[in-house]
N, C-alpha and C. Protein backbone atom coordinates (compact mmCIF):
# COMPACT_ATOMS: atom_id res chain seq x y z
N UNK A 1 80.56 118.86 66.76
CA UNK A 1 81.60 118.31 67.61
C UNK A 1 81.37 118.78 69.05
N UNK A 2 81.35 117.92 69.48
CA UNK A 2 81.11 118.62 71.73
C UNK A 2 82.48 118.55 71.84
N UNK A 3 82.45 120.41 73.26
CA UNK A 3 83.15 120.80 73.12
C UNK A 3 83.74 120.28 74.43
N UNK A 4 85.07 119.72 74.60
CA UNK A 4 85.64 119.22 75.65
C UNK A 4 86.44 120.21 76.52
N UNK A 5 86.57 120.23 77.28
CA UNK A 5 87.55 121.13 78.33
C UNK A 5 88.39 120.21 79.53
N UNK A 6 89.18 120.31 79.54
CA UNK A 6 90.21 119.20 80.50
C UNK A 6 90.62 120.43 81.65
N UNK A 7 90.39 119.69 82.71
CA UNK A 7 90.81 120.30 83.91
C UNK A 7 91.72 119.08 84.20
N UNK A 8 92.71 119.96 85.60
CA UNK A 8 93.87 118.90 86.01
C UNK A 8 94.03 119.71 87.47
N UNK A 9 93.63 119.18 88.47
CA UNK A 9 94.66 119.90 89.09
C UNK A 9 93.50 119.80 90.94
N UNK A 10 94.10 120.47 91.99
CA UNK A 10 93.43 120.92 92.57
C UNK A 10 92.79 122.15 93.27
N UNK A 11 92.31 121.95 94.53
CA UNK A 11 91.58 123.64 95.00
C UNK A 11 92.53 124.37 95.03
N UNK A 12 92.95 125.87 94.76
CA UNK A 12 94.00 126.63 94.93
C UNK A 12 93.08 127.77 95.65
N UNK A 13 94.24 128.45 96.76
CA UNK A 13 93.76 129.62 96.84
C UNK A 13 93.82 130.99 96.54
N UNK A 14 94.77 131.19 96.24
CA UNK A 14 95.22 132.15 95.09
C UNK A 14 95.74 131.73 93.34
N UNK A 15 94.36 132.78 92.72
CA UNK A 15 94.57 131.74 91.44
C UNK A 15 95.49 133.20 90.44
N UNK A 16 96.14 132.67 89.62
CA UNK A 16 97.06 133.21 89.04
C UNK A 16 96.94 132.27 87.34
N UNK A 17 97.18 133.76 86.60
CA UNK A 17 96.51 132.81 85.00
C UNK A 17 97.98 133.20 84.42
N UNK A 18 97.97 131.97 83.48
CA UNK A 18 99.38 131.84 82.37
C UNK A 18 98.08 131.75 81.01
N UNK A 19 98.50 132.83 79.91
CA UNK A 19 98.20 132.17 78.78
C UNK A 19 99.42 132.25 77.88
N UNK A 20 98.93 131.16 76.82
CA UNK A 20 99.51 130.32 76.03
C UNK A 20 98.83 130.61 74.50
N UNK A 21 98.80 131.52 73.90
CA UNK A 21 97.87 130.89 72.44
C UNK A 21 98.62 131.59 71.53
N UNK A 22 99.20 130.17 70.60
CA UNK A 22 99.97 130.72 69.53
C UNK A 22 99.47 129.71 68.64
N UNK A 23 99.74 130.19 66.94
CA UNK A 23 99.27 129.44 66.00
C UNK A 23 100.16 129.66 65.14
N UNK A 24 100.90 128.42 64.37
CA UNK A 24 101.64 128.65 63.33
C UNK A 24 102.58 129.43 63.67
N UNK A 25 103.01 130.06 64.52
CA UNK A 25 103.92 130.94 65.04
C UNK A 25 103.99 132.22 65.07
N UNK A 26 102.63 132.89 64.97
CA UNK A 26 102.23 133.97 64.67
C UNK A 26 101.07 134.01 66.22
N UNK A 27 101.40 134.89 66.70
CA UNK A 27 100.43 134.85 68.39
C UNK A 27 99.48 135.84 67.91
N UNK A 28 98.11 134.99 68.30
CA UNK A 28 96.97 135.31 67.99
C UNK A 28 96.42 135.79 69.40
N UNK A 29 95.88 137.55 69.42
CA UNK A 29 95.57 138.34 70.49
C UNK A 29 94.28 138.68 70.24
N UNK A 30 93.19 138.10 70.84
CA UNK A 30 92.03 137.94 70.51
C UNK A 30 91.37 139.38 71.73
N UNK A 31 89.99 140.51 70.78
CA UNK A 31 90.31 141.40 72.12
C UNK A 31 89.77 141.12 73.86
N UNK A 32 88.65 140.16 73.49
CA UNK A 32 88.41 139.79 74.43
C UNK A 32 89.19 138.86 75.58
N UNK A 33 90.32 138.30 74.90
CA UNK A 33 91.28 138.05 75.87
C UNK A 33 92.07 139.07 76.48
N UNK A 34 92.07 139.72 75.95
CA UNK A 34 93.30 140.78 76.12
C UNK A 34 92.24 141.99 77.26
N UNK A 35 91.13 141.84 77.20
CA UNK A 35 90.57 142.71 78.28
C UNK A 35 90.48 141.53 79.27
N UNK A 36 90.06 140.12 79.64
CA UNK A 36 90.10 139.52 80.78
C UNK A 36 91.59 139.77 81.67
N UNK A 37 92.81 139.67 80.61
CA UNK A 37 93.87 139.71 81.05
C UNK A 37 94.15 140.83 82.09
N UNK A 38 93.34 142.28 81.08
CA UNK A 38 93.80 143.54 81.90
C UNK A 38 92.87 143.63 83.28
N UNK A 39 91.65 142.58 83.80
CA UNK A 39 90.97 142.53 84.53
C UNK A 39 91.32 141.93 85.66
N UNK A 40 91.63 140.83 85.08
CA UNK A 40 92.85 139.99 85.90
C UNK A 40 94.00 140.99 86.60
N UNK A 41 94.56 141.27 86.12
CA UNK A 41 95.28 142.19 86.50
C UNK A 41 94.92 143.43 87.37
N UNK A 42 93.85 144.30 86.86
CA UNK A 42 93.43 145.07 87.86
C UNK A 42 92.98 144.23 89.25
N UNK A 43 92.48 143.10 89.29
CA UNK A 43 91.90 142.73 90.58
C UNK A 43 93.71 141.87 91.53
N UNK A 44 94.89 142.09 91.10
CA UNK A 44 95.46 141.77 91.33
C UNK A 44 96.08 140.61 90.88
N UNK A 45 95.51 139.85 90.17
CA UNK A 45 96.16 138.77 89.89
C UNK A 45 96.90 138.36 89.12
N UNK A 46 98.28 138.23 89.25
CA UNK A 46 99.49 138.11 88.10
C UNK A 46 98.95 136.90 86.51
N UNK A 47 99.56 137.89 85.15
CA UNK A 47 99.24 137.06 84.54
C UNK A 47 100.73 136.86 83.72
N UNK A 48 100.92 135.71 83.12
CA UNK A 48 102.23 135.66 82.08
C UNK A 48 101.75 134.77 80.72
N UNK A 49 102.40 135.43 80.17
CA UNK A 49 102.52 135.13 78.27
C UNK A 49 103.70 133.65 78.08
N UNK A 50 103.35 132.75 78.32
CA UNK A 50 104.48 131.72 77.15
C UNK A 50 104.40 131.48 76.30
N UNK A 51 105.38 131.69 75.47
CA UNK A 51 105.47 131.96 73.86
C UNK A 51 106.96 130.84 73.68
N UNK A 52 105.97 130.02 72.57
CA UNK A 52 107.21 129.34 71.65
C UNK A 52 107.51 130.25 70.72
N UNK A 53 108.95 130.86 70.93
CA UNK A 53 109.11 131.86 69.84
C UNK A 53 110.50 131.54 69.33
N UNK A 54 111.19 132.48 68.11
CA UNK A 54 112.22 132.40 67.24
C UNK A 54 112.87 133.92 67.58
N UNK A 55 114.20 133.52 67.85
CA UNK A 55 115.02 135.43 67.44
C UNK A 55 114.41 136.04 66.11
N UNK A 56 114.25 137.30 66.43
CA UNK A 56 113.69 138.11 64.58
C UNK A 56 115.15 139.16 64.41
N UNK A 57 116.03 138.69 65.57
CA UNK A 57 117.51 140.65 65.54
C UNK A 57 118.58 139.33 65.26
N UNK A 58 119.57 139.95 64.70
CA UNK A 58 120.95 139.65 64.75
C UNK A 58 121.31 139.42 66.30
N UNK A 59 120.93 140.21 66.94
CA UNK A 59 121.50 140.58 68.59
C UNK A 59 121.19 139.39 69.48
N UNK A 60 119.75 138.76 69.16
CA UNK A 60 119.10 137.73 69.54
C UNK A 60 118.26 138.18 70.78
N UNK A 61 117.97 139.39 71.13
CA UNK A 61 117.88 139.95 72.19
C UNK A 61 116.02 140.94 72.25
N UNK A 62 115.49 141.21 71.22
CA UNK A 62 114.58 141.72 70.49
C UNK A 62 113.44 141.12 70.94
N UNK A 63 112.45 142.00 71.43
CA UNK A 63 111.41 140.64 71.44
C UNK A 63 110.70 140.50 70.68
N UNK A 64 109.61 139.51 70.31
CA UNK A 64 109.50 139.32 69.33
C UNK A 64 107.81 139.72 69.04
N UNK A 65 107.47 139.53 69.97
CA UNK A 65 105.57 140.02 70.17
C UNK A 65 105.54 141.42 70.57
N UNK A 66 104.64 142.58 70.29
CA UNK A 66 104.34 143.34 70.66
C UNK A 66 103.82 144.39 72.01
N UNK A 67 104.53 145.19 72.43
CA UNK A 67 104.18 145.39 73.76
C UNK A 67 102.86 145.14 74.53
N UNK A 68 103.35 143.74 75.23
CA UNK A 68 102.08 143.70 76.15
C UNK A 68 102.13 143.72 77.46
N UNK A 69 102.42 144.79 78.08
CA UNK A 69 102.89 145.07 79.49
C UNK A 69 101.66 145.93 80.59
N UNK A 70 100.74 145.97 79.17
CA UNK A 70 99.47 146.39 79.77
C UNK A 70 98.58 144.70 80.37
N UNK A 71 99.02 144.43 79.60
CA UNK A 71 98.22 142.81 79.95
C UNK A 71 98.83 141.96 80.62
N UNK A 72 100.01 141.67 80.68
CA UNK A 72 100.67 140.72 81.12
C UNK A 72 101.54 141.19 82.17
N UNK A 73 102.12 140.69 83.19
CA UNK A 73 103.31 140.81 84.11
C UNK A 73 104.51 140.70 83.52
N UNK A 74 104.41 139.87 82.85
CA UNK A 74 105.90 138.85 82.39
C UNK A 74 105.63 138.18 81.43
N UNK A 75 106.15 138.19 80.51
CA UNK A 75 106.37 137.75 79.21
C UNK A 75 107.35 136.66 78.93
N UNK A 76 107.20 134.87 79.37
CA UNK A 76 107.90 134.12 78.76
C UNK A 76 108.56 133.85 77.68
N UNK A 77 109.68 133.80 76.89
CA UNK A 77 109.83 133.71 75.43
C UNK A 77 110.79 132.62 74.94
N UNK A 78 110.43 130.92 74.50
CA UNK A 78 111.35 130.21 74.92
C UNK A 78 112.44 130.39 73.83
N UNK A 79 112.79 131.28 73.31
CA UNK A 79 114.20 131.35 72.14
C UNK A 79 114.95 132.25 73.29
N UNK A 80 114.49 133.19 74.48
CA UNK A 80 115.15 133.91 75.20
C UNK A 80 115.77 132.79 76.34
N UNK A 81 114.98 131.81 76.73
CA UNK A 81 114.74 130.72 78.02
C UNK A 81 115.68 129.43 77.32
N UNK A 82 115.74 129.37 76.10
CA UNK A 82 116.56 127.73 75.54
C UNK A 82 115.79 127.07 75.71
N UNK A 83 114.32 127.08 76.03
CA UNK A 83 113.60 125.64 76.11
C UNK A 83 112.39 126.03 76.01
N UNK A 84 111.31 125.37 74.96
CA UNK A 84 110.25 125.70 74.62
C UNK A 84 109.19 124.45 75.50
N UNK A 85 107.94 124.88 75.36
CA UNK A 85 106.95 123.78 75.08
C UNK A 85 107.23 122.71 74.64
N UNK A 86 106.73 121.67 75.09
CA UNK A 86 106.01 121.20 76.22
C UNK A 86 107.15 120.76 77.37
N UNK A 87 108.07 120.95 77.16
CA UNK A 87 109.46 120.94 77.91
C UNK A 87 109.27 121.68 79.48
N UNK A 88 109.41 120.27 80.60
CA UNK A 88 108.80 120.94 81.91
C UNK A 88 109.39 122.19 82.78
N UNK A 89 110.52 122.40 81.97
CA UNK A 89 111.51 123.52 82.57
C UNK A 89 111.05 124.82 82.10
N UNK A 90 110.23 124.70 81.12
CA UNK A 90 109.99 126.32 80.91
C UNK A 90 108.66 126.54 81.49
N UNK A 91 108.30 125.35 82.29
CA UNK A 91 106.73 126.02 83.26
C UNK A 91 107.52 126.17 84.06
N UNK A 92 108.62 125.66 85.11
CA UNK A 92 108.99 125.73 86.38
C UNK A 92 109.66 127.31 85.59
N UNK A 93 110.61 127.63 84.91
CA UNK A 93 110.83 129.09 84.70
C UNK A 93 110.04 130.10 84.55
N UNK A 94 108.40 130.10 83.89
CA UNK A 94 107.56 130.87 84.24
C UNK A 94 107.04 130.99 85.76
N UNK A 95 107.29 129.87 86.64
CA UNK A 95 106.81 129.70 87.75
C UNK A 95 107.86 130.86 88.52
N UNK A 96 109.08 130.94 88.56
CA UNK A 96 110.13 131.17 89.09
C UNK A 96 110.25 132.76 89.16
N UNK A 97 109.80 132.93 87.86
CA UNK A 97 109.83 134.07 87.25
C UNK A 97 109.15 135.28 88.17
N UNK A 98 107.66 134.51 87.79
CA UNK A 98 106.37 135.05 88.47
C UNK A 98 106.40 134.71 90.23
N UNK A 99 107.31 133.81 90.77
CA UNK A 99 107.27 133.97 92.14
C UNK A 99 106.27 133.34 92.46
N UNK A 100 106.20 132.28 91.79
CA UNK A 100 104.35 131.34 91.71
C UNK A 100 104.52 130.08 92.45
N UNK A 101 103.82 129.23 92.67
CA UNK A 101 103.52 127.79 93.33
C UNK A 101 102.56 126.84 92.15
N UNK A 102 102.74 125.72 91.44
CA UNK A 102 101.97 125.21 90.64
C UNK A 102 100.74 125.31 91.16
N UNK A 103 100.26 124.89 92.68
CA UNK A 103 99.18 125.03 92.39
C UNK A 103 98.37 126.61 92.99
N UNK A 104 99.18 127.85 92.43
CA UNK A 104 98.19 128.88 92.28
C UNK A 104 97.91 129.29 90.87
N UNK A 105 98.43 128.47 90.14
CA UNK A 105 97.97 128.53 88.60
C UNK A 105 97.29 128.22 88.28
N UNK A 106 96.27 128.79 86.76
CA UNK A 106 95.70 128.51 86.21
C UNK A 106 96.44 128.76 84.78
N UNK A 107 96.86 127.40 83.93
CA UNK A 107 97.43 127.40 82.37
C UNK A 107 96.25 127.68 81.32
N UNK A 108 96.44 128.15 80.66
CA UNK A 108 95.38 128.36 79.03
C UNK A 108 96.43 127.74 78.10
N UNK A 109 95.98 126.88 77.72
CA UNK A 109 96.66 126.92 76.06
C UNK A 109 95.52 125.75 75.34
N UNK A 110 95.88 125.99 73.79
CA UNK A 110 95.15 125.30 73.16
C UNK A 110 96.03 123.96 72.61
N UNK A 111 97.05 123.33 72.72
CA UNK A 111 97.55 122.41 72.97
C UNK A 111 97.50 121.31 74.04
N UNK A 112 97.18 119.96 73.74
CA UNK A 112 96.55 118.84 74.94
C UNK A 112 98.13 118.62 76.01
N UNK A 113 98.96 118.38 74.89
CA UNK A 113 100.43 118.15 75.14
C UNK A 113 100.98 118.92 76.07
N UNK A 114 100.77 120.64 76.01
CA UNK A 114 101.41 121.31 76.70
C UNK A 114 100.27 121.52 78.28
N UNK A 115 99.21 121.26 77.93
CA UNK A 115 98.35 121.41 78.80
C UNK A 115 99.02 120.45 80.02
N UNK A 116 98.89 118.90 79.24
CA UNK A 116 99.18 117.89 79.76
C UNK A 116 100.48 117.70 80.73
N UNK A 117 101.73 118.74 79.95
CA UNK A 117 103.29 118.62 80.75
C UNK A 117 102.73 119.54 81.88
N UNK A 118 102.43 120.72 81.70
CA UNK A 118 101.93 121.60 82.64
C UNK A 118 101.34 120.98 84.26
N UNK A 119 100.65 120.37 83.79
CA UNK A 119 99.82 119.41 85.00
C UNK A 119 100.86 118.29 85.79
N UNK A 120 102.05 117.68 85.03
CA UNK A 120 102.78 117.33 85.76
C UNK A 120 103.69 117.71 86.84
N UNK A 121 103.37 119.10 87.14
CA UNK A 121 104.01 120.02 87.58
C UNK A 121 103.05 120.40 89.16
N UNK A 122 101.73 120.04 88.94
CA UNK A 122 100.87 119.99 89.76
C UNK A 122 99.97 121.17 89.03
N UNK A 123 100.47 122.12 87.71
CA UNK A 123 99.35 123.10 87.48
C UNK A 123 98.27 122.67 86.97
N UNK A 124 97.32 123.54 87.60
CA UNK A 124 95.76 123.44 86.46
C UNK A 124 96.15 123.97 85.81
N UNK A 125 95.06 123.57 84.67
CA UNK A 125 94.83 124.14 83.24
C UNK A 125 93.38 123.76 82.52
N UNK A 126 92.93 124.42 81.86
CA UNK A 126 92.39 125.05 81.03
C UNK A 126 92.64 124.60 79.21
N UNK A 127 92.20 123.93 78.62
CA UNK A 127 92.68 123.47 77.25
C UNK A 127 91.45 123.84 76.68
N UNK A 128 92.39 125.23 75.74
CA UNK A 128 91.44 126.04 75.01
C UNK A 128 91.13 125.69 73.38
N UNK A 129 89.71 125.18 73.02
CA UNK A 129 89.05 124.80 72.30
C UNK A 129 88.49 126.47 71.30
N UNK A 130 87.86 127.14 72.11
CA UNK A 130 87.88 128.58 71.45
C UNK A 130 87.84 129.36 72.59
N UNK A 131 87.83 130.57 72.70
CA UNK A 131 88.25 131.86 73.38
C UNK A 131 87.25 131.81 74.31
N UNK A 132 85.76 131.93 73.53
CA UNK A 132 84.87 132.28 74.32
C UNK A 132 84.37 131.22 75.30
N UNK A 133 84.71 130.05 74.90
CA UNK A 133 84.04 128.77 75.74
C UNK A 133 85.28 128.88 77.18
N UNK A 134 86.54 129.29 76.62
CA UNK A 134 88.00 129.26 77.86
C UNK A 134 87.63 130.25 79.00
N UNK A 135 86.85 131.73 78.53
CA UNK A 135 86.41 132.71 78.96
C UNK A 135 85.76 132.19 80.29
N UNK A 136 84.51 131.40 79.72
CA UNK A 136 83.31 131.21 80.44
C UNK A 136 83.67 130.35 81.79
N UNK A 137 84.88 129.38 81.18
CA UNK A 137 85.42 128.44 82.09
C UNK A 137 86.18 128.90 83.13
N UNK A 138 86.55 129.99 82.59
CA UNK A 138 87.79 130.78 83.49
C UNK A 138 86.87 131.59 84.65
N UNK A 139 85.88 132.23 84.14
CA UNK A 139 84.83 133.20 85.04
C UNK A 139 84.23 132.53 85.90
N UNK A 140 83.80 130.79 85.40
CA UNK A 140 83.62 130.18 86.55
C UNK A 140 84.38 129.69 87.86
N UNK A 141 85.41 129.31 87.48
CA UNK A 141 86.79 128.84 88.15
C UNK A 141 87.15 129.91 89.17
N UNK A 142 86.74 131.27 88.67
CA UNK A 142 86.93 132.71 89.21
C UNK A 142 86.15 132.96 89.92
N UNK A 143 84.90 133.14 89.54
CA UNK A 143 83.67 133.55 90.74
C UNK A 143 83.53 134.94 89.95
N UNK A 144 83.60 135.37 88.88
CA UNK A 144 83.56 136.92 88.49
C UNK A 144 83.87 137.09 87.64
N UNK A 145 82.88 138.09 87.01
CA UNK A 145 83.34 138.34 85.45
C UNK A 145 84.24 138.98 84.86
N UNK A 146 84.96 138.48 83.62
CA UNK A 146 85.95 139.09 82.95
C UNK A 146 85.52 140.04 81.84
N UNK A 147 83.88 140.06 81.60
CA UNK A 147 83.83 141.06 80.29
C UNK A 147 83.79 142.76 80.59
């Protein structure tokens, strides 16, 4: 199968990454993502987590993924937000959040749909096929390596 990658968007000058990768509802933290993230981050550049997620507390208040505050800035969670994927209000709320402009983003997700609402927004994105091919795409887009 050839492997497709969809870009959307235009030149930005400050690029800023959102990932997105959930499966079955169980968020899959792959380690090599999780070190670009913390790279990203050391070189300054804000990153955020959107998560279609479910309350797991009575309280409703709990989060629900595991501390990732080493990797991420901000942690989207749409059972906390009322509005999940592909729903255009919870990019403009990650946007809001993070203090962002659509186009200093860069989206990851492996969904065409959410890729696709994303871009109506003016963000790029990134539609992740597997980790390592998103990696390579991302390092280019970047100018510098994430390993």
């Amino acid at each position: 199968m050839e492997r497709e990658t969809y870009r959307y968007g235009s030149q930005i000058d400050k690029l800023k990454f959102f990932s997105a990768t959930e499966y079955d509802h169980e968020a899959v933290y792959e380690e090599a993502v999780l070190t670009a993230c913390r790279k990203l981050r050391e070189r300054g550049i804000k990153t955020i987590l959107l998560l279609d997620t479910y309350h797991v507390d009575e309280k409703r208040n709990g989060r629900r993924i595991p501390n990732m505050d080493k990797y991420f800035d901000h942690v989207v969670e749409s059972c906390k937000e009322g509005v999940k994927k592909p729903d255009l209000q919870f990019y403009q709320i990650a946007l809001d959040v993070a203090n962002l402009q659509p186009e200093e983003v860069i989206y990851v997700d492996d969904s065409k749909i959410n890729c696709e609402s994303a871009a109506v927004l003016g963000i790029r994105f990134i539609q992740v096929f597997n980790s390592m091919d998103m990696l390579e795409e991302l390092q280019e887009i970047l100018g510098f390596d994430l390993d």
